[in-house]
PDB file of N, CA and C in Angstrom:
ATOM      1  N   UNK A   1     -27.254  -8.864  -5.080  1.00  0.00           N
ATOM      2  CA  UNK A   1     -26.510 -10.078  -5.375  1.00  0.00           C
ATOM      3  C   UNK A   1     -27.426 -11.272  -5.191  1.00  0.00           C
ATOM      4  N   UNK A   2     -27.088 -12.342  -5.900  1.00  0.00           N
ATOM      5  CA  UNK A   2     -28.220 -13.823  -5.703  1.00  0.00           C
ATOM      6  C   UNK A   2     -27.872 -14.066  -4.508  1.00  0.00           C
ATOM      7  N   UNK A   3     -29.301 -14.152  -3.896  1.00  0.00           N
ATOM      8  CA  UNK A   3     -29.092 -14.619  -2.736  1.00  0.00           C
ATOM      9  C   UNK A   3     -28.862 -13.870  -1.631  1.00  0.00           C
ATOM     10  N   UNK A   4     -28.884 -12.613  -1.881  1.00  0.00           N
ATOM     11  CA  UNK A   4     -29.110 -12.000  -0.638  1.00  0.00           C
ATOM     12  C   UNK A   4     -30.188 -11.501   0.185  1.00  0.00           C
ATOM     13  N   UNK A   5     -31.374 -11.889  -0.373  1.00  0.00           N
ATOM     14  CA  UNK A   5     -32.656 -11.100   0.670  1.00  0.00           C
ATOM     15  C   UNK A   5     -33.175 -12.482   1.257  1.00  0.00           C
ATOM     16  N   UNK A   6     -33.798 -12.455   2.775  1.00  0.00           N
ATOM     17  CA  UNK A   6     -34.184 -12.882   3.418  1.00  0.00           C
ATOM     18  C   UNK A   6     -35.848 -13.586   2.818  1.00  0.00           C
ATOM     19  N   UNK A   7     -36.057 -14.678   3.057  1.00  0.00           N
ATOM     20  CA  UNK A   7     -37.041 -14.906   2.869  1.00  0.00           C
ATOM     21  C   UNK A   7     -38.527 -14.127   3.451  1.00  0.00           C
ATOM     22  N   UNK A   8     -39.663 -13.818   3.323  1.00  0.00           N
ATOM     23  CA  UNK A   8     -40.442 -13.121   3.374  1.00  0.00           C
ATOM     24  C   UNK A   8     -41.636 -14.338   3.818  1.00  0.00           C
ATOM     25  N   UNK A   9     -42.594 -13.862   4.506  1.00  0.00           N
ATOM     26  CA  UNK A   9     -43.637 -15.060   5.197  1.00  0.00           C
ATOM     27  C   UNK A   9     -45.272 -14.459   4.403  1.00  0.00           C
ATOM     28  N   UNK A  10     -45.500 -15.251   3.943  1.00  0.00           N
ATOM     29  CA  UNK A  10     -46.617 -14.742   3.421  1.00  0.00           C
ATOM     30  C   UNK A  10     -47.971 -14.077   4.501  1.00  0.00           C
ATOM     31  N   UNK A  11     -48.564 -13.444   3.482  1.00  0.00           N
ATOM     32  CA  UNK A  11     -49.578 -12.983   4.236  1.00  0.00           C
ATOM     33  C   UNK A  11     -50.883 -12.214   3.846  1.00  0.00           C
ATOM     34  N   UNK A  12     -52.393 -12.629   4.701  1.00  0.00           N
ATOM     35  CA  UNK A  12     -53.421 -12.273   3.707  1.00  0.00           C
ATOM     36  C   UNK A  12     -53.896 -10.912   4.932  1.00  0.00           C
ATOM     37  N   UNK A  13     -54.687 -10.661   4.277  1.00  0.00           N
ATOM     38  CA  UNK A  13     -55.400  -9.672   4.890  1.00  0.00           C
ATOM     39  C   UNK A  13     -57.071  -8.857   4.513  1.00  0.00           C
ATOM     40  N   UNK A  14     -58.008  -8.473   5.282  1.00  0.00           N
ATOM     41  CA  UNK A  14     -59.372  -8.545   5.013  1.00  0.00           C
ATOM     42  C   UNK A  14     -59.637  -7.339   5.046  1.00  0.00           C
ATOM     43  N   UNK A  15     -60.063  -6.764   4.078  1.00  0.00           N
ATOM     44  CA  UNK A  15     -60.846  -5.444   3.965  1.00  0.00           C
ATOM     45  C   UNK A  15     -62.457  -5.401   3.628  1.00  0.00           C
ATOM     46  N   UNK A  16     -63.243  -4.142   4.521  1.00  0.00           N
ATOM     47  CA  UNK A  16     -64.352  -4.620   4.122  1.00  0.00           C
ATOM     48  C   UNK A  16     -65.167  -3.250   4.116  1.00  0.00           C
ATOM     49  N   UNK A  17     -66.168  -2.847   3.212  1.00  0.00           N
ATOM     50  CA  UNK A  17     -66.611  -1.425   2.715  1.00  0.00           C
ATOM     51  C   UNK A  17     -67.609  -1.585   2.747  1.00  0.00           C
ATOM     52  N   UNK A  18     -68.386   0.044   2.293  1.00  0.00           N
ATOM     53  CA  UNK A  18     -70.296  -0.293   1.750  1.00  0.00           C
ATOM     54  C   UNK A  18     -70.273   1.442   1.212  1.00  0.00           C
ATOM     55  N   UNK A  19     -70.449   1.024  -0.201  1.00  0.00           N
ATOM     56  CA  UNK A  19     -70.590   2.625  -1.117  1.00  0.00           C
ATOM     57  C   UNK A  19     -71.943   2.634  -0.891  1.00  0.00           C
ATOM     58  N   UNK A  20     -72.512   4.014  -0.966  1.00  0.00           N
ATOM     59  CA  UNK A  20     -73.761   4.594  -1.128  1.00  0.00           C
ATOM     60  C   UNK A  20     -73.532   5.770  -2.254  1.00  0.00           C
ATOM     61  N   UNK A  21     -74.175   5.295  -3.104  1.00  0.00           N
ATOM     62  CA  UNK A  21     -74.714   6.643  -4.156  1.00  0.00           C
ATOM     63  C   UNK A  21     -76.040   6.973  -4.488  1.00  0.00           C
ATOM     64  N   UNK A  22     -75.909   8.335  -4.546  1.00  0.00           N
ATOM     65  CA  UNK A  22     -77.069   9.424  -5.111  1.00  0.00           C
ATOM     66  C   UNK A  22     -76.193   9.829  -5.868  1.00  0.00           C
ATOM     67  N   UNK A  23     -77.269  10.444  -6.967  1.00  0.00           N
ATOM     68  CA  UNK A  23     -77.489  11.510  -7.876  1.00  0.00           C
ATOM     69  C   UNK A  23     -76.266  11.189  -8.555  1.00  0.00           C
ATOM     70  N   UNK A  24     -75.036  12.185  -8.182  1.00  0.00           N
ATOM     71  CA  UNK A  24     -73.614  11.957  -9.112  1.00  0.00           C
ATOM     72  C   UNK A  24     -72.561  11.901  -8.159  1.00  0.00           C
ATOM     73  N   UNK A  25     -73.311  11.491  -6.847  1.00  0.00           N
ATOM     74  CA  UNK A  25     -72.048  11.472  -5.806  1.00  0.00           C
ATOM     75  C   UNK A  25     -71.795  10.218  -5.537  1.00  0.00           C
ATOM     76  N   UNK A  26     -71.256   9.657  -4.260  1.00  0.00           N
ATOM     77  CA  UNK A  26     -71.033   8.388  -3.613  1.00  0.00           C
ATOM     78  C   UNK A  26     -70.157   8.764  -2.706  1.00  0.00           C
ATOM     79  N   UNK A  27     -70.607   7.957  -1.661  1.00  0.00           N
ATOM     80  CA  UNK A  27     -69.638   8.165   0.060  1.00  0.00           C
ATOM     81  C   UNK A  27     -69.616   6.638   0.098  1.00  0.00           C
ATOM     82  N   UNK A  28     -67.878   6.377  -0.052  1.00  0.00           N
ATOM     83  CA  UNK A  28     -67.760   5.204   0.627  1.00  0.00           C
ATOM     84  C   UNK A  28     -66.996   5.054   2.217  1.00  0.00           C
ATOM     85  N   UNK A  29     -66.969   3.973   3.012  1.00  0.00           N
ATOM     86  CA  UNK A  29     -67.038   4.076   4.403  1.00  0.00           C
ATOM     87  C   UNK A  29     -66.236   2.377   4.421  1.00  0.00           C
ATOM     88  N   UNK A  30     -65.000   2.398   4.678  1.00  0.00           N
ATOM     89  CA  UNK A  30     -64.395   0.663   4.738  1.00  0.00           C
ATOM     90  C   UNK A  30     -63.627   0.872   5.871  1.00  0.00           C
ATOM     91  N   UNK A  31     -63.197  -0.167   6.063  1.00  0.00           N
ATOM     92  CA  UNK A  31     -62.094  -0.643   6.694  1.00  0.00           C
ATOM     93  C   UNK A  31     -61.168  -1.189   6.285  1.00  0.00           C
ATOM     94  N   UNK A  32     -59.850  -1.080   6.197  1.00  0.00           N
ATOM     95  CA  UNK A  32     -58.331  -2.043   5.765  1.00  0.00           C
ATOM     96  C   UNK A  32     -57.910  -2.466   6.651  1.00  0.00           C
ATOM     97  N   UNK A  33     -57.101  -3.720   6.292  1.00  0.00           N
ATOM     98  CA  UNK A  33     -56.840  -5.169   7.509  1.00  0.00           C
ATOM     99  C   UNK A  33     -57.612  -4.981   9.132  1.00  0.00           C
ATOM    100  N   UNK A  34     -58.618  -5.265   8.644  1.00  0.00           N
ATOM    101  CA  UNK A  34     -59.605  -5.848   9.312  1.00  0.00           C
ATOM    102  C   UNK A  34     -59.151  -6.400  11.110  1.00  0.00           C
ATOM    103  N   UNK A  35     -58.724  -7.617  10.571  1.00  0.00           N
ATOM    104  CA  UNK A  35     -58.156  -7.832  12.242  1.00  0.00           C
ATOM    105  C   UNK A  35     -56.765  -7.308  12.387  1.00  0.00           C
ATOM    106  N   UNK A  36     -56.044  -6.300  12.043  1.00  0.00           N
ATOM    107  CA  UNK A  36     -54.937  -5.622  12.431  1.00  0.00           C
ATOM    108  C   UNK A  36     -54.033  -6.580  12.066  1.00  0.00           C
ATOM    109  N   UNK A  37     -53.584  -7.062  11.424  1.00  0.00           N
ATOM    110  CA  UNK A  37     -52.317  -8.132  11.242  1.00  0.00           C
ATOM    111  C   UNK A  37     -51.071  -7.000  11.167  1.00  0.00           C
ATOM    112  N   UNK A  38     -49.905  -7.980  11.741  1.00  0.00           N
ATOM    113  CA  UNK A  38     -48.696  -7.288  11.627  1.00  0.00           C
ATOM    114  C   UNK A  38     -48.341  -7.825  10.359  1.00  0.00           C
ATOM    115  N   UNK A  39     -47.366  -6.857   9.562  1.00  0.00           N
ATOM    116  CA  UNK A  39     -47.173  -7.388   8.452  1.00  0.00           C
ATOM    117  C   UNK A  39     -46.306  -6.153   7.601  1.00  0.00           C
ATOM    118  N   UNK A  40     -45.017  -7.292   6.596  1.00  0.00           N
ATOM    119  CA  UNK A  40     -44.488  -6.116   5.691  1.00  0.00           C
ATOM    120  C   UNK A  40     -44.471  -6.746   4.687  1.00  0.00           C
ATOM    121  N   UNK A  41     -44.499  -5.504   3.481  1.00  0.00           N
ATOM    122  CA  UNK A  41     -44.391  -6.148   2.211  1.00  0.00           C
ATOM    123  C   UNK A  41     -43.093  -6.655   1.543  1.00  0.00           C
ATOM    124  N   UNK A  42     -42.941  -8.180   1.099  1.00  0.00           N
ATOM    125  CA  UNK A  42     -41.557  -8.241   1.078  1.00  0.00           C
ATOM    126  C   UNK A  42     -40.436  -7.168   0.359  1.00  0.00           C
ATOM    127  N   UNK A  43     -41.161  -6.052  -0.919  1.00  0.00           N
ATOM    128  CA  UNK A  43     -39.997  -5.364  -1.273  1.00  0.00           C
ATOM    129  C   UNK A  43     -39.801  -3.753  -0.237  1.00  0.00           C
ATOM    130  N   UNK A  44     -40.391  -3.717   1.198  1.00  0.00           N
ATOM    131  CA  UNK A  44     -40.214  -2.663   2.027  1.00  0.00           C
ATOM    132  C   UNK A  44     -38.520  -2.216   2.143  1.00  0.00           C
ATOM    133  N   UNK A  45     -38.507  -1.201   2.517  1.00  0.00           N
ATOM    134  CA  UNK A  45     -37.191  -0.119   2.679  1.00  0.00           C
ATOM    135  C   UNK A  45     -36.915  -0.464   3.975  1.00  0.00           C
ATOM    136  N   UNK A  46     -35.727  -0.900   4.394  1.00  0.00           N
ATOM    137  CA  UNK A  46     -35.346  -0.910   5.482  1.00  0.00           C
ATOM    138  C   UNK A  46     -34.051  -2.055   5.884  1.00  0.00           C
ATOM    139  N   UNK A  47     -33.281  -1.910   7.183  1.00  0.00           N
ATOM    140  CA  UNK A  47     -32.533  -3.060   7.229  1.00  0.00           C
ATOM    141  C   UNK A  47     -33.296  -4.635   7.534  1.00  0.00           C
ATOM    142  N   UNK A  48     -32.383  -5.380   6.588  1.00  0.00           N
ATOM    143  CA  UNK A  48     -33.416  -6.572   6.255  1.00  0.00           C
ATOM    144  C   UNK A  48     -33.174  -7.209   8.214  1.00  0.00           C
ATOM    145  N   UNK A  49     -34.677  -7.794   7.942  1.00  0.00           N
ATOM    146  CA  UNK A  49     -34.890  -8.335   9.452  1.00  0.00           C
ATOM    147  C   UNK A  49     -35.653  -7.623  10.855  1.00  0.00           C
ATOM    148  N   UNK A  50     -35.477  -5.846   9.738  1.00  0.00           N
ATOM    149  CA  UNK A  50     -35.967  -5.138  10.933  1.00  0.00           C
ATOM    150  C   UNK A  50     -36.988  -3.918  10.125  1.00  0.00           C
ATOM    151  N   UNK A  51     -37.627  -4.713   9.211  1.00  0.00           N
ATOM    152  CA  UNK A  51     -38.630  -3.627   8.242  1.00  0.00           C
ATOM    153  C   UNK A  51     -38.996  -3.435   8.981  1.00  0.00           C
ATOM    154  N   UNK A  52     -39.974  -1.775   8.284  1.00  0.00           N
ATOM    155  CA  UNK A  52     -41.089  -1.310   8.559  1.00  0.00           C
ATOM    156  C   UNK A  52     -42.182  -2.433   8.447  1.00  0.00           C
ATOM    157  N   UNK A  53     -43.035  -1.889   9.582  1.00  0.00           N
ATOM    158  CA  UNK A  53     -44.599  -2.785   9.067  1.00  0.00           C
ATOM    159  C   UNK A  53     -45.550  -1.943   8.345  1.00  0.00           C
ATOM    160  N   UNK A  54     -46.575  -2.629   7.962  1.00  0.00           N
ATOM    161  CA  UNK A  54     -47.565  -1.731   7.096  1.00  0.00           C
ATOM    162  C   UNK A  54     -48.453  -1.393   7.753  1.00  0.00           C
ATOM    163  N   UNK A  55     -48.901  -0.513   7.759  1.00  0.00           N
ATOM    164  CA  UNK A  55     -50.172   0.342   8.730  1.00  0.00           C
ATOM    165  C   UNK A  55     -51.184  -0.501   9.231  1.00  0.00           C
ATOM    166  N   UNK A  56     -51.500  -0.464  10.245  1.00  0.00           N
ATOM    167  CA  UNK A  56     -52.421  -1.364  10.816  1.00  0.00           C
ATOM    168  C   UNK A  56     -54.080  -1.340  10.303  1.00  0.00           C
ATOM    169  N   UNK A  57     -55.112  -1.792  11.460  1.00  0.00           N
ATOM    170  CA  UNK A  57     -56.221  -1.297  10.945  1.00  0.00           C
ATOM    171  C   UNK A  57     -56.895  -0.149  10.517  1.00  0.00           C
ATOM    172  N   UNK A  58     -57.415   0.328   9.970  1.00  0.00           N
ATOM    173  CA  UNK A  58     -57.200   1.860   9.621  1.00  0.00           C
ATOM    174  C   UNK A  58     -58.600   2.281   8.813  1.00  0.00           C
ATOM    175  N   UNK A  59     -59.028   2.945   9.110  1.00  0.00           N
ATOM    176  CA  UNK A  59     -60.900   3.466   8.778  1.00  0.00           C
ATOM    177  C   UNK A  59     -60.516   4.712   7.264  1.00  0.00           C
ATOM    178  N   UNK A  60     -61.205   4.076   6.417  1.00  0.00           N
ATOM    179  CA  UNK A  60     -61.402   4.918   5.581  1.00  0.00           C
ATOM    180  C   UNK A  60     -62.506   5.758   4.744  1.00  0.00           C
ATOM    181  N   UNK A  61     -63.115   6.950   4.554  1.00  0.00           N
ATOM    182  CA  UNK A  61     -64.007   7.852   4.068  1.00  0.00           C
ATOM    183  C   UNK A  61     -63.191   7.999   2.932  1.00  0.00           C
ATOM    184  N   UNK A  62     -64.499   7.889   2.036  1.00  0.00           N
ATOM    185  CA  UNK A  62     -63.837   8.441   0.548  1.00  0.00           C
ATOM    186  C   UNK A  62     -65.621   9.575   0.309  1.00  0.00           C
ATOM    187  N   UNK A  63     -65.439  10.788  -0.672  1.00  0.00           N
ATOM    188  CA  UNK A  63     -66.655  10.943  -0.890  1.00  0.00           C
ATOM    189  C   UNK A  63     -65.977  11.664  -2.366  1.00  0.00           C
ATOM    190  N   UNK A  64     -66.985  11.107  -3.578  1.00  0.00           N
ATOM    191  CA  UNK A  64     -66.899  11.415  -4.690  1.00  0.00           C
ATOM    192  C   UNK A  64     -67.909  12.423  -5.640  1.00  0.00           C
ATOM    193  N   UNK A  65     -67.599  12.915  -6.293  1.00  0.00           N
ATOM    194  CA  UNK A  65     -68.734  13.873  -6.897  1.00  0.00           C
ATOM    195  C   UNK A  65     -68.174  14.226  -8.136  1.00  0.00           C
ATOM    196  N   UNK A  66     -69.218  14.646  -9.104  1.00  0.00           N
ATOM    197  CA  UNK A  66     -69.085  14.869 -10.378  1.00  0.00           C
ATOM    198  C   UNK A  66     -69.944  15.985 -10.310  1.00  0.00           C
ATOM    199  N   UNK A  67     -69.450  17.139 -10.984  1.00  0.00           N
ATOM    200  CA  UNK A  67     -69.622  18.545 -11.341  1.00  0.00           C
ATOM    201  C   UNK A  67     -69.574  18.961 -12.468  1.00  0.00           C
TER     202      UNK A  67
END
């Protein structure tokens, strides 16, 4: 209905990586939200006022290859 969702507070957040490739591979190595911000996305599942938050800081490995 108009007018029923709660306003939402904006919000940024810093991610930061470093790929390395050889040959036909690549290993990348980042980080997502950086300084841990609390934070939900305004269209999250939940009762309004008491969302979920979005995953905090969080280390990521990726490794790619072509065969």
């Amino acid at each position: 209905a108009k007018g029923s969702e709660n306003a939402t507070a904006g919000f940024a957040t810093a991610d930061v990586g470093v790929t390395y490739q050889w040959a036909r591979q690549s290993l990348r190595v980042g980080v997502k939200n950086l300084a841990d911000k609390a934070y939900f996305e305004h269209l999250t599942e939940g009762v309004s006022g008491r969302e979920n938050l979005a995953p905090g800081r969080s280390l990521v490995l990726a490794w790619t290859g072509k065969f």
